[in-house]
Protein backbone atom coordinates (compact mmCIF):
# COMPACT_ATOMS: atom_id res chain seq x y z
CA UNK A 1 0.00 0.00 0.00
CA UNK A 2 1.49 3.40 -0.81
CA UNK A 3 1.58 6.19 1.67
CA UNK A 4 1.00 9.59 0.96
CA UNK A 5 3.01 12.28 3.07
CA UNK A 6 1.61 15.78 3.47
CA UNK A 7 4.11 17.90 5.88
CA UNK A 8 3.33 20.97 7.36
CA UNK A 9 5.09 23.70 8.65
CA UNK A 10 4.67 26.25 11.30
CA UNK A 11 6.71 29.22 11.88
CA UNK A 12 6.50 32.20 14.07
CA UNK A 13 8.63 34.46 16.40
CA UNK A 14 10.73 32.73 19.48
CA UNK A 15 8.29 33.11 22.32
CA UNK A 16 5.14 32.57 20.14
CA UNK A 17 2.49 29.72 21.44
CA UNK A 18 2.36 27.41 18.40
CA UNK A 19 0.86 24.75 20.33
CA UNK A 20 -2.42 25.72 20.02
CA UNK A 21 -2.10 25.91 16.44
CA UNK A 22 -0.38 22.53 16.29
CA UNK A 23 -2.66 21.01 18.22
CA UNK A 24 -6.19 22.11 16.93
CA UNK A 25 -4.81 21.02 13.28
CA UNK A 26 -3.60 17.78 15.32
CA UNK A 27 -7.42 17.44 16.01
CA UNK A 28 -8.47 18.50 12.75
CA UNK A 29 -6.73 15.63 10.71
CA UNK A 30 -7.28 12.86 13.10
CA UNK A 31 -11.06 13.36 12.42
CA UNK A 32 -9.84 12.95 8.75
CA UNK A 33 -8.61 9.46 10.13
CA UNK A 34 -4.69 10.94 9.36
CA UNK A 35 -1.86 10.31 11.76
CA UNK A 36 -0.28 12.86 12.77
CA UNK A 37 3.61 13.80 14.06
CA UNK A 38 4.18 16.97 15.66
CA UNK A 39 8.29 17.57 15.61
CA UNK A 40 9.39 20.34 16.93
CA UNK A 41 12.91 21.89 15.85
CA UNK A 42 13.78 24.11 18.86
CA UNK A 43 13.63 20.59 21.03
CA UNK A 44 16.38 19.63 18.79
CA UNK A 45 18.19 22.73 18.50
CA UNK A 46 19.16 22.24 22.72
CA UNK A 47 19.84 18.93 22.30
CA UNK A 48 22.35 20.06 19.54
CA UNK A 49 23.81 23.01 21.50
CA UNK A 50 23.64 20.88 24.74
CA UNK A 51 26.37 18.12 22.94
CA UNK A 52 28.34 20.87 21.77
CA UNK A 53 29.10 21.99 25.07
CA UNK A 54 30.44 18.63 26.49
């Protein structure tokens, strides 16, 4: 069976509350019967900068 992909991405201003954005369309497509993956970037930008300090 072949999967389609449809990836979306959020941006806004460090500080801004995308989580309610993220996770109304979260809720949105899982009434569409879609999975879903939020990822979020900053989470691995410290885990980047946290390595680079040891």
């Amino acid at each position: 069976m072949a999967y389609t992909e449809l990836i979306i991405g959020l941006v806004g201003a460090i500080g801004t509350n995308m989580n309610v954005i993220a996770e109304e369309l979260v809720q949105n497509f899982s009434k569409a019967n879609c999975e879903t993956e939020v990822i979020k970037l900053t989470d691995y930008l410290k885990i980047i900068n946290d390595n680079s300090l040891s």
